[in-house]
PDB file of N, CA and C in Angstrom:
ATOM      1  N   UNK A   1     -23.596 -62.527 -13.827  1.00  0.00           N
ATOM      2  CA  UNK A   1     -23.112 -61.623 -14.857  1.00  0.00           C
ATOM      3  C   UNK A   1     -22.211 -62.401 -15.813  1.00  0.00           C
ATOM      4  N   UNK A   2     -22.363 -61.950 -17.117  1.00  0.00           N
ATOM      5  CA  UNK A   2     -21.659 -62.712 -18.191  1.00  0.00           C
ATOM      6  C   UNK A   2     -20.759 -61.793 -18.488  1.00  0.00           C
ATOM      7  N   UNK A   3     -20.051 -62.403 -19.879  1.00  0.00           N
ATOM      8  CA  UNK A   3     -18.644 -61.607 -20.303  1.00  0.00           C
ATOM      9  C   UNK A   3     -18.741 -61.832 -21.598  1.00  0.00           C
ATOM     10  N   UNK A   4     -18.801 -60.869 -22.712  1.00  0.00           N
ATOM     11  CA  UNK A   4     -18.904 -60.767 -23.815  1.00  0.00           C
ATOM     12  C   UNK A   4     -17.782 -60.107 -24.048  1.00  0.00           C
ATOM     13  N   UNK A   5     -17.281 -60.475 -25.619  1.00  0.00           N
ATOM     14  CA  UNK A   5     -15.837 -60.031 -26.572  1.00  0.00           C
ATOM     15  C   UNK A   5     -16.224 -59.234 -27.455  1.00  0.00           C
ATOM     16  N   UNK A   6     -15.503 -58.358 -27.899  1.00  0.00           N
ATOM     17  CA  UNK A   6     -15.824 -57.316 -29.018  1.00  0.00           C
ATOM     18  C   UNK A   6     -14.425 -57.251 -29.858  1.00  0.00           C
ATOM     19  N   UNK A   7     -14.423 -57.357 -30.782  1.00  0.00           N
ATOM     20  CA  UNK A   7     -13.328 -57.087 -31.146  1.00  0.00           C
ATOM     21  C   UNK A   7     -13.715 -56.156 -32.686  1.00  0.00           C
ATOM     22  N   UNK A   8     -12.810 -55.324 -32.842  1.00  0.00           N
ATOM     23  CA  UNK A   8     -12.576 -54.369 -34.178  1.00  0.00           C
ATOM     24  C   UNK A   8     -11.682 -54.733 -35.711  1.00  0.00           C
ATOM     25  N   UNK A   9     -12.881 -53.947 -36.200  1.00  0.00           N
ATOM     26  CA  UNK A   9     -12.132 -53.840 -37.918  1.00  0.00           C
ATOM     27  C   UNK A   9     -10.505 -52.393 -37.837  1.00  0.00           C
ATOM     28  N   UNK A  10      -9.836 -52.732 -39.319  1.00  0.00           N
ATOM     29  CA  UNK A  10      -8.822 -52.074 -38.563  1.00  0.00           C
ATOM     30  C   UNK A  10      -9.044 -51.012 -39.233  1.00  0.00           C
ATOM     31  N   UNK A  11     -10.008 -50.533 -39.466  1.00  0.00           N
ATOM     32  CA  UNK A  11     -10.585 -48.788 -39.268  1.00  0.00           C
ATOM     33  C   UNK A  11     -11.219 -48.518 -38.445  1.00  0.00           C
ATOM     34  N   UNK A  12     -11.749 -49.281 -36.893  1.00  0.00           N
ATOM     35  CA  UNK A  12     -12.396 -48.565 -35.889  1.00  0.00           C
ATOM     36  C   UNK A  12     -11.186 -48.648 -34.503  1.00  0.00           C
ATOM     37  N   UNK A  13     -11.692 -47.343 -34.457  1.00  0.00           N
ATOM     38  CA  UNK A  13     -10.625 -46.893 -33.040  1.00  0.00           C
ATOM     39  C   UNK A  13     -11.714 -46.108 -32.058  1.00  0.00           C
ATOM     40  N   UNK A  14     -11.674 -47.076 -30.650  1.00  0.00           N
ATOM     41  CA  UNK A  14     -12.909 -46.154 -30.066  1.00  0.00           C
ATOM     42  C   UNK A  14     -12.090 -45.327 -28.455  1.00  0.00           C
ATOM     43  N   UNK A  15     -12.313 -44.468 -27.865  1.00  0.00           N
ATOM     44  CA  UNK A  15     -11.615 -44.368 -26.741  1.00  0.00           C
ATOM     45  C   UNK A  15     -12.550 -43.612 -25.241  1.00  0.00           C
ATOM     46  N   UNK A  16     -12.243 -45.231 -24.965  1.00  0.00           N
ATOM     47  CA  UNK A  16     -14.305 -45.283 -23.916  1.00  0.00           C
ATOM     48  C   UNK A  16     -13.427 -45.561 -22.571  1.00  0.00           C
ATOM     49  N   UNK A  17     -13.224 -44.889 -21.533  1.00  0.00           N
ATOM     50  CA  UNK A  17     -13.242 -45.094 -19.911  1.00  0.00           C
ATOM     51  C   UNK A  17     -11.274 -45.299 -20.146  1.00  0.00           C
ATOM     52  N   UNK A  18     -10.686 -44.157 -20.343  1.00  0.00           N
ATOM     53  CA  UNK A  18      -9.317 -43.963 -20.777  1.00  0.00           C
ATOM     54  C   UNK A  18      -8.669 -44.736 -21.211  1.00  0.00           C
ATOM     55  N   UNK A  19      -9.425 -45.452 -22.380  1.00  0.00           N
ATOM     56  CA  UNK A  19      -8.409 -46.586 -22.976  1.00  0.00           C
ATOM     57  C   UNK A  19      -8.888 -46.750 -24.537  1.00  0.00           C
ATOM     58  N   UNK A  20      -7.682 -46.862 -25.390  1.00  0.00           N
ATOM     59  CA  UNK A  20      -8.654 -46.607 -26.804  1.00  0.00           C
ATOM     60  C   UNK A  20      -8.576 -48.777 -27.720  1.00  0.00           C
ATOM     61  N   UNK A  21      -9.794 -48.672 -27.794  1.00  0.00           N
ATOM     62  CA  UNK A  21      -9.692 -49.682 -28.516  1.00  0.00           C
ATOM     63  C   UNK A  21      -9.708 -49.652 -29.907  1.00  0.00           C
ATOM     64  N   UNK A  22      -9.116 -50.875 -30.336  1.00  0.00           N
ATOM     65  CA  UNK A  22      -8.582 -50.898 -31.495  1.00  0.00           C
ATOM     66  C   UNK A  22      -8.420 -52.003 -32.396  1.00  0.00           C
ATOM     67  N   UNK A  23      -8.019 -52.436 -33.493  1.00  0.00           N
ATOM     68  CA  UNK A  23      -8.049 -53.687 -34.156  1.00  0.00           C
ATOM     69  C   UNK A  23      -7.044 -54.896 -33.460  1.00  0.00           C
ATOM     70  N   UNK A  24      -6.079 -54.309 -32.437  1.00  0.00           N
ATOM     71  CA  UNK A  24      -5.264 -54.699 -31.791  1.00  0.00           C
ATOM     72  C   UNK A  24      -5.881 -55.395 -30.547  1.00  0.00           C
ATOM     73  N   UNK A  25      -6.823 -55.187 -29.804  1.00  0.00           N
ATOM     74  CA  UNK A  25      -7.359 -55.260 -28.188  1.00  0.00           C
ATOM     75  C   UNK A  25      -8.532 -55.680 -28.633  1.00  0.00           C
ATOM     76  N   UNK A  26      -9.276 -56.659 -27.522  1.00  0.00           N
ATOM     77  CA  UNK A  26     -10.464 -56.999 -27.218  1.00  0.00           C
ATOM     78  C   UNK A  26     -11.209 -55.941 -26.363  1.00  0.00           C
ATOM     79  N   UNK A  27     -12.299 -55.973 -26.477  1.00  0.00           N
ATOM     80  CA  UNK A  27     -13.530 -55.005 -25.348  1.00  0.00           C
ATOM     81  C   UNK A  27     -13.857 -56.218 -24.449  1.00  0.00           C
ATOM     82  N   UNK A  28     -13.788 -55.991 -23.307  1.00  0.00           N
ATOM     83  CA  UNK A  28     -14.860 -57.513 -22.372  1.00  0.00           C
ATOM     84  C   UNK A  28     -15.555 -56.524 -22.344  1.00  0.00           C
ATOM     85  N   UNK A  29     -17.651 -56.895 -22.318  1.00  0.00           N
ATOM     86  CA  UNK A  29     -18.128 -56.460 -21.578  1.00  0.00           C
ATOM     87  C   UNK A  29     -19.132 -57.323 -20.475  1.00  0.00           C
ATOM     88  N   UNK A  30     -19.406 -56.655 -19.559  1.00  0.00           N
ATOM     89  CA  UNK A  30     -20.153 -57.569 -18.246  1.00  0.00           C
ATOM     90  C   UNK A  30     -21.311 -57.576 -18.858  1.00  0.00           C
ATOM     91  N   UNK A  31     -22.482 -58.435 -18.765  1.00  0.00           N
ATOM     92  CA  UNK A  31     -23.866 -57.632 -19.088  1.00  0.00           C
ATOM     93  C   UNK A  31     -24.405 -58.879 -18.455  1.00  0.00           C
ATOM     94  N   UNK A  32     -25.555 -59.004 -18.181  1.00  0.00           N
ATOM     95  CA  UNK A  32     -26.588 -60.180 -17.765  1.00  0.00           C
ATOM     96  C   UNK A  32     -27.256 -61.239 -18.959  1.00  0.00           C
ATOM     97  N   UNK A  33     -27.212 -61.144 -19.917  1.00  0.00           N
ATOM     98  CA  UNK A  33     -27.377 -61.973 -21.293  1.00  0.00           C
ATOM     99  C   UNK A  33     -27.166 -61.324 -22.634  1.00  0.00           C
ATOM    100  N   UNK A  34     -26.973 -62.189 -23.534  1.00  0.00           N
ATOM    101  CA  UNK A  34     -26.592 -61.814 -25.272  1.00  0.00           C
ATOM    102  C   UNK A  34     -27.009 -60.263 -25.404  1.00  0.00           C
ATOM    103  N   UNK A  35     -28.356 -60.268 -25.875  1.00  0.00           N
ATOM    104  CA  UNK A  35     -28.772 -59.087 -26.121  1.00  0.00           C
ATOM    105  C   UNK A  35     -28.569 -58.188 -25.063  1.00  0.00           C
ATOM    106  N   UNK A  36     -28.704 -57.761 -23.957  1.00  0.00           N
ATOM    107  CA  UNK A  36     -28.083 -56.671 -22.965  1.00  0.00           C
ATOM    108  C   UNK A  36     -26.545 -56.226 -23.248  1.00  0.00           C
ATOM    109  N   UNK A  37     -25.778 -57.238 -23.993  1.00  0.00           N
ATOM    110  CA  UNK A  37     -24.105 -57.209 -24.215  1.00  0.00           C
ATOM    111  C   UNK A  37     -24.075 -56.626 -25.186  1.00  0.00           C
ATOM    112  N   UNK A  38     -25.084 -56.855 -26.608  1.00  0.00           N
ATOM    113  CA  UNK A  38     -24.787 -56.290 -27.645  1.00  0.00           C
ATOM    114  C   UNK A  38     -25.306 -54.985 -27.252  1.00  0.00           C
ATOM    115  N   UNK A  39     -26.404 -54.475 -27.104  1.00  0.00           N
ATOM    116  CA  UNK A  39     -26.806 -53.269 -26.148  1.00  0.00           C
ATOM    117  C   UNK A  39     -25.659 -52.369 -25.875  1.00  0.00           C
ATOM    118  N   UNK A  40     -25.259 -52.940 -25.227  1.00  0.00           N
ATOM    119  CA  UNK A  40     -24.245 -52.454 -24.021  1.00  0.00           C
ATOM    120  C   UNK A  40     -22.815 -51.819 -25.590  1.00  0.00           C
ATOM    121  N   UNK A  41     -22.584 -52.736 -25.966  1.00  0.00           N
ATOM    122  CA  UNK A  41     -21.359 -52.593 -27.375  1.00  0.00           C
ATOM    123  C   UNK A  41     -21.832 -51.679 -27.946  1.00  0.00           C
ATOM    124  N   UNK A  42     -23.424 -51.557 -28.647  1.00  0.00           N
ATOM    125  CA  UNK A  42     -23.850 -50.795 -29.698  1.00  0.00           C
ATOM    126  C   UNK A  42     -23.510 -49.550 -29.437  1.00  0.00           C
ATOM    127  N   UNK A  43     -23.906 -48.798 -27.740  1.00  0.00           N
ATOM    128  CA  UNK A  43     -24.029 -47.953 -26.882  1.00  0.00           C
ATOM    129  C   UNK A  43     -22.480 -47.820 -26.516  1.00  0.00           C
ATOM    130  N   UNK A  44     -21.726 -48.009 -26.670  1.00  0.00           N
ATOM    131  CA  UNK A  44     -20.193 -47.935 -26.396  1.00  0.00           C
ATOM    132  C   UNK A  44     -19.408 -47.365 -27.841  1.00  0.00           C
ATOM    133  N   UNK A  45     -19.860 -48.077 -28.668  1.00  0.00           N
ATOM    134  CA  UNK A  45     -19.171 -48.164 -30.038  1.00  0.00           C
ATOM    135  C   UNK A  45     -19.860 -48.072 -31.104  1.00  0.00           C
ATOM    136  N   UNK A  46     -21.102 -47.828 -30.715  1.00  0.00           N
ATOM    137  CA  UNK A  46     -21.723 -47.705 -32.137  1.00  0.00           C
ATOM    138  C   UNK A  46     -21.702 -48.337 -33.180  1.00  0.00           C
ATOM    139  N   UNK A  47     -21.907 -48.663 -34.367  1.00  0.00           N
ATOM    140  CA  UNK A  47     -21.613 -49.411 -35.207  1.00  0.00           C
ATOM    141  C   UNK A  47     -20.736 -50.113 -35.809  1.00  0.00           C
ATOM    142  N   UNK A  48     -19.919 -49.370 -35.317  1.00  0.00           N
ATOM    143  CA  UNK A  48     -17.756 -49.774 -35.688  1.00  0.00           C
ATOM    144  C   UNK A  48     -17.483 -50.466 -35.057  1.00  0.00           C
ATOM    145  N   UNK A  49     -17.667 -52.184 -34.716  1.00  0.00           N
ATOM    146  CA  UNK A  49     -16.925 -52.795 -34.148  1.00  0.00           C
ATOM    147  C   UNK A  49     -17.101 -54.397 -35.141  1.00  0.00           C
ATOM    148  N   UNK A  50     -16.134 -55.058 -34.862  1.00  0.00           N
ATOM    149  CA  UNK A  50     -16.111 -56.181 -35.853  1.00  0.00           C
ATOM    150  C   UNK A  50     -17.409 -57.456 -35.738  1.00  0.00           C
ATOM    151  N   UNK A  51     -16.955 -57.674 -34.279  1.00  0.00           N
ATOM    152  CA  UNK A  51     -17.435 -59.298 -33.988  1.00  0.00           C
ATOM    153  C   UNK A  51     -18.178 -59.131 -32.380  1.00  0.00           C
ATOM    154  N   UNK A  52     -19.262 -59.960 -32.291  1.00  0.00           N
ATOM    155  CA  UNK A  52     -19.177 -60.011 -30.752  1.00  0.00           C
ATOM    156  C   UNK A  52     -19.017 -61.461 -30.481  1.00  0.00           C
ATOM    157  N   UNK A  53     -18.031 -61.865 -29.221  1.00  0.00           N
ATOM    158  CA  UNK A  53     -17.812 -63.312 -28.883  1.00  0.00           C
ATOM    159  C   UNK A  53     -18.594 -63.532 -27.516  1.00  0.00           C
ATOM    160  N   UNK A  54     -19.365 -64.762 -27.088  1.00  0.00           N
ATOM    161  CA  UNK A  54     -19.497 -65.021 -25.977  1.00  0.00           C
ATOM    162  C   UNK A  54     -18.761 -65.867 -25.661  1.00  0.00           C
ATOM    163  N   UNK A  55     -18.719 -66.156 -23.662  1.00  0.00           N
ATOM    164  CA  UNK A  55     -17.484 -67.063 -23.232  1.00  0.00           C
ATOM    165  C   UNK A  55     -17.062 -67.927 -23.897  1.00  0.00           C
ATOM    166  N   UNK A  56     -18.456 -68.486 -24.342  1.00  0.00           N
ATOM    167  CA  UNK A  56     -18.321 -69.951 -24.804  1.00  0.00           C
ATOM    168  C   UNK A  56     -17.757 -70.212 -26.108  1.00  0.00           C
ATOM    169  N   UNK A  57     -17.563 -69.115 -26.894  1.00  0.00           N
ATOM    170  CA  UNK A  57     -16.828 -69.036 -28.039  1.00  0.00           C
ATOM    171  C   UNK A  57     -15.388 -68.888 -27.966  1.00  0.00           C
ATOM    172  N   UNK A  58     -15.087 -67.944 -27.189  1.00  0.00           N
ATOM    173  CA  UNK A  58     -13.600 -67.379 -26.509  1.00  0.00           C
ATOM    174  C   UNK A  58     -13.099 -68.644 -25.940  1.00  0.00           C
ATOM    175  N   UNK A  59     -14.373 -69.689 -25.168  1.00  0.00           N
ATOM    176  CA  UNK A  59     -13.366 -70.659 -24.475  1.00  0.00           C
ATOM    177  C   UNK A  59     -12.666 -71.492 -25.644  1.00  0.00           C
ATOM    178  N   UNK A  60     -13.868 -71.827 -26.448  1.00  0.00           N
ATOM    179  CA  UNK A  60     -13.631 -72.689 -27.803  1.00  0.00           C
ATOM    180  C   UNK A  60     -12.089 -72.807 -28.669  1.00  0.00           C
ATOM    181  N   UNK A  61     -11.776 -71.722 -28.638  1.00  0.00           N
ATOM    182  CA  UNK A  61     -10.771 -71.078 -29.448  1.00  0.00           C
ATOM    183  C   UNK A  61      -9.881 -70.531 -28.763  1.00  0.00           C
ATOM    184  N   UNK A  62      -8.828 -71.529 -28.110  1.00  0.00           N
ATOM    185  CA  UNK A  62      -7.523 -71.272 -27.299  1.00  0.00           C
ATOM    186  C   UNK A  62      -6.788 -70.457 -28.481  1.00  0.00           C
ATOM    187  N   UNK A  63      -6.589 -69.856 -29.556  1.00  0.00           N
ATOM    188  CA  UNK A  63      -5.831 -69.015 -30.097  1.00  0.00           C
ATOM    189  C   UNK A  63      -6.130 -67.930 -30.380  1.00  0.00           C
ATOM    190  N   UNK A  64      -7.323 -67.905 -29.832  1.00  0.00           N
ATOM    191  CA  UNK A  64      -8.427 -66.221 -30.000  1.00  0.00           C
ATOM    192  C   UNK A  64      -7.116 -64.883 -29.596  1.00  0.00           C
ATOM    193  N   UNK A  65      -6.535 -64.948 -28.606  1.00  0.00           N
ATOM    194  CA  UNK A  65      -5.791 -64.131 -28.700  1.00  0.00           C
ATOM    195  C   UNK A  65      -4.972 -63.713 -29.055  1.00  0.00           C
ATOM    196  N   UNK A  66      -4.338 -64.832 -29.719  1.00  0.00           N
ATOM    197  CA  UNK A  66      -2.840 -64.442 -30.945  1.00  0.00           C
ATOM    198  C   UNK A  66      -3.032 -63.403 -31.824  1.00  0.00           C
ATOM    199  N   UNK A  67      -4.588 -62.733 -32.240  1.00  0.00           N
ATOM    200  CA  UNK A  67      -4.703 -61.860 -33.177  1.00  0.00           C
ATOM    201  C   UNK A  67      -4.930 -60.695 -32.535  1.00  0.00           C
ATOM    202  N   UNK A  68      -4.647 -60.413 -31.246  1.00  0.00           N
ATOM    203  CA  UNK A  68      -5.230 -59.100 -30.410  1.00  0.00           C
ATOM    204  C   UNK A  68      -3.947 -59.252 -29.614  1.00  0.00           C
ATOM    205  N   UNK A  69      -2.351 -58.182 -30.125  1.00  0.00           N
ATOM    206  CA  UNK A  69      -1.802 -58.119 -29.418  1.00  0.00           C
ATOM    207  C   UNK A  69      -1.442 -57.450 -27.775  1.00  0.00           C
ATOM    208  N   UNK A  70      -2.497 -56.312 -28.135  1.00  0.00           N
ATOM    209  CA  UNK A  70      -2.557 -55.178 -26.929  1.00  0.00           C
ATOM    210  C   UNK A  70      -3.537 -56.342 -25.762  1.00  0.00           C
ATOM    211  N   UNK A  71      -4.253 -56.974 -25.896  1.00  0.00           N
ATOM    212  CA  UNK A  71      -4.738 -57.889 -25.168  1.00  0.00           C
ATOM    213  C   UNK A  71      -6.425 -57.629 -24.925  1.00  0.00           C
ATOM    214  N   UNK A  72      -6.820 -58.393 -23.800  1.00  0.00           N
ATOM    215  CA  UNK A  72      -8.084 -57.599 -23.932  1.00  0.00           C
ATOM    216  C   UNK A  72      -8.815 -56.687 -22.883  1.00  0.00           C
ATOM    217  N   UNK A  73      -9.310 -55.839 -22.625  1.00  0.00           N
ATOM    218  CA  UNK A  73      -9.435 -54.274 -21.615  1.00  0.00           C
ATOM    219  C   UNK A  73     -10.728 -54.274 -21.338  1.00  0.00           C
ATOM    220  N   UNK A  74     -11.528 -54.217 -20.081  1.00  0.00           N
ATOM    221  CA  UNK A  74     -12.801 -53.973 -19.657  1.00  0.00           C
ATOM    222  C   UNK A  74     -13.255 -52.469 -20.123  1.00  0.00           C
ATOM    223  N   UNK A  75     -14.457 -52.958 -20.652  1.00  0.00           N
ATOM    224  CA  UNK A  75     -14.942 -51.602 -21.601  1.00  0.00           C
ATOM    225  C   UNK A  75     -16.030 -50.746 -20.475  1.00  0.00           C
ATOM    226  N   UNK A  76     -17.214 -51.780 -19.759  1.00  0.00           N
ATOM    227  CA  UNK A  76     -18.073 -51.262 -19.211  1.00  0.00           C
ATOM    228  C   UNK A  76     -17.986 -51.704 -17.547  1.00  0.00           C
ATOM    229  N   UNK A  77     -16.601 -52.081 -16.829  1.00  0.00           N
ATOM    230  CA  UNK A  77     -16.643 -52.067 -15.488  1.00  0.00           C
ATOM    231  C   UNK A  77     -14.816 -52.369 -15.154  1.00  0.00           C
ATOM    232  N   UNK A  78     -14.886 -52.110 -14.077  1.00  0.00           N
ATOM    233  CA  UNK A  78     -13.601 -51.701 -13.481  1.00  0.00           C
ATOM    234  C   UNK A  78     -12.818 -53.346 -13.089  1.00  0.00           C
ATOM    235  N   UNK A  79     -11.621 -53.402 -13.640  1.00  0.00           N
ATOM    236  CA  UNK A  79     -11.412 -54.989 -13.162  1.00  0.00           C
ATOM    237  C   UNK A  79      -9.953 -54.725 -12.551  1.00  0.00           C
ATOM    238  N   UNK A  80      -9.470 -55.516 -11.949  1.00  0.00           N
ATOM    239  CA  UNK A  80      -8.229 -55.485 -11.335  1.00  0.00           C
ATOM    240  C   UNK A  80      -7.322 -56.476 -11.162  1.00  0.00           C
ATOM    241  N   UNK A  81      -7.616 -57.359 -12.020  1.00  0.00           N
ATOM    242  CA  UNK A  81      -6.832 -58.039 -12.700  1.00  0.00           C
ATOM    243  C   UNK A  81      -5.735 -57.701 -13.728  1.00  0.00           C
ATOM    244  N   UNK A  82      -4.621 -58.279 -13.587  1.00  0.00           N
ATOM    245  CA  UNK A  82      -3.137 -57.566 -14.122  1.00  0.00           C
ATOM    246  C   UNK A  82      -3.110 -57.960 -15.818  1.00  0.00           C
ATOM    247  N   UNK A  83      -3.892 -59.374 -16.162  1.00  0.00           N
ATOM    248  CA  UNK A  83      -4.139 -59.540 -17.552  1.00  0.00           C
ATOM    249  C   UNK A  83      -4.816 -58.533 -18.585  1.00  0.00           C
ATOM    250  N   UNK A  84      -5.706 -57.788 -17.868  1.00  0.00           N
ATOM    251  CA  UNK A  84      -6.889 -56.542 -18.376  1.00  0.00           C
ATOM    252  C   UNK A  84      -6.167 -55.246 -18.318  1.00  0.00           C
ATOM    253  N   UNK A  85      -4.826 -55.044 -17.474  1.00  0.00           N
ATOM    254  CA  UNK A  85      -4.551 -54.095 -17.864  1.00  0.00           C
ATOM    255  C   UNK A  85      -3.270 -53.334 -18.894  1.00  0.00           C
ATOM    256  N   UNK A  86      -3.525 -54.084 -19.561  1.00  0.00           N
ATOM    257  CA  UNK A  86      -2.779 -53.461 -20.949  1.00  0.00           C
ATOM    258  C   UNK A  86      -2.922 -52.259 -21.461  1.00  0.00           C
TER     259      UNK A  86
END
């Protein structure tokens, strides 16, 4: 399973599995390859979302998160990790 980034324009606000995303927060989602992830986003958020990142982009760019203060929140599975829950 992979991990795809979503991040928002700052007119979309979505609020999917009690958490609202925003121009502030990243979406992770799990999916098994590219297209299943965007899938998975389209079907979450519909058209309103900015960017999609894969790992390998996110790894690329150690400052990816300076622009997403709320941090980033599992959109389509349950994580339990203390970083995800913002």
């Amino acid at each position: 399973m992979n991990k795809y980034y979503v991040t928002f324009g700052q007119v979309h606000a979505h609020r999917v599995n009690d958490y609202t995303f925003d121009k502030d927060s990243v979406a992770v989602i799990q999916a098994e390859d590219f297209v299943a992830g965007r899938k998975i986003a389209f079907a979450l958020f519909g058209n309103k979302w900015a960017f999609f990142y894969t790992e390998d982009d996110h790894e690329k760019d150690k400052d990816f998160m300076e622009y997403f203060p709320r941090g980033q929140h599992p959109a389509n599975f349950k994580e339990v990790s203390d970083d995800l829950d913002k």
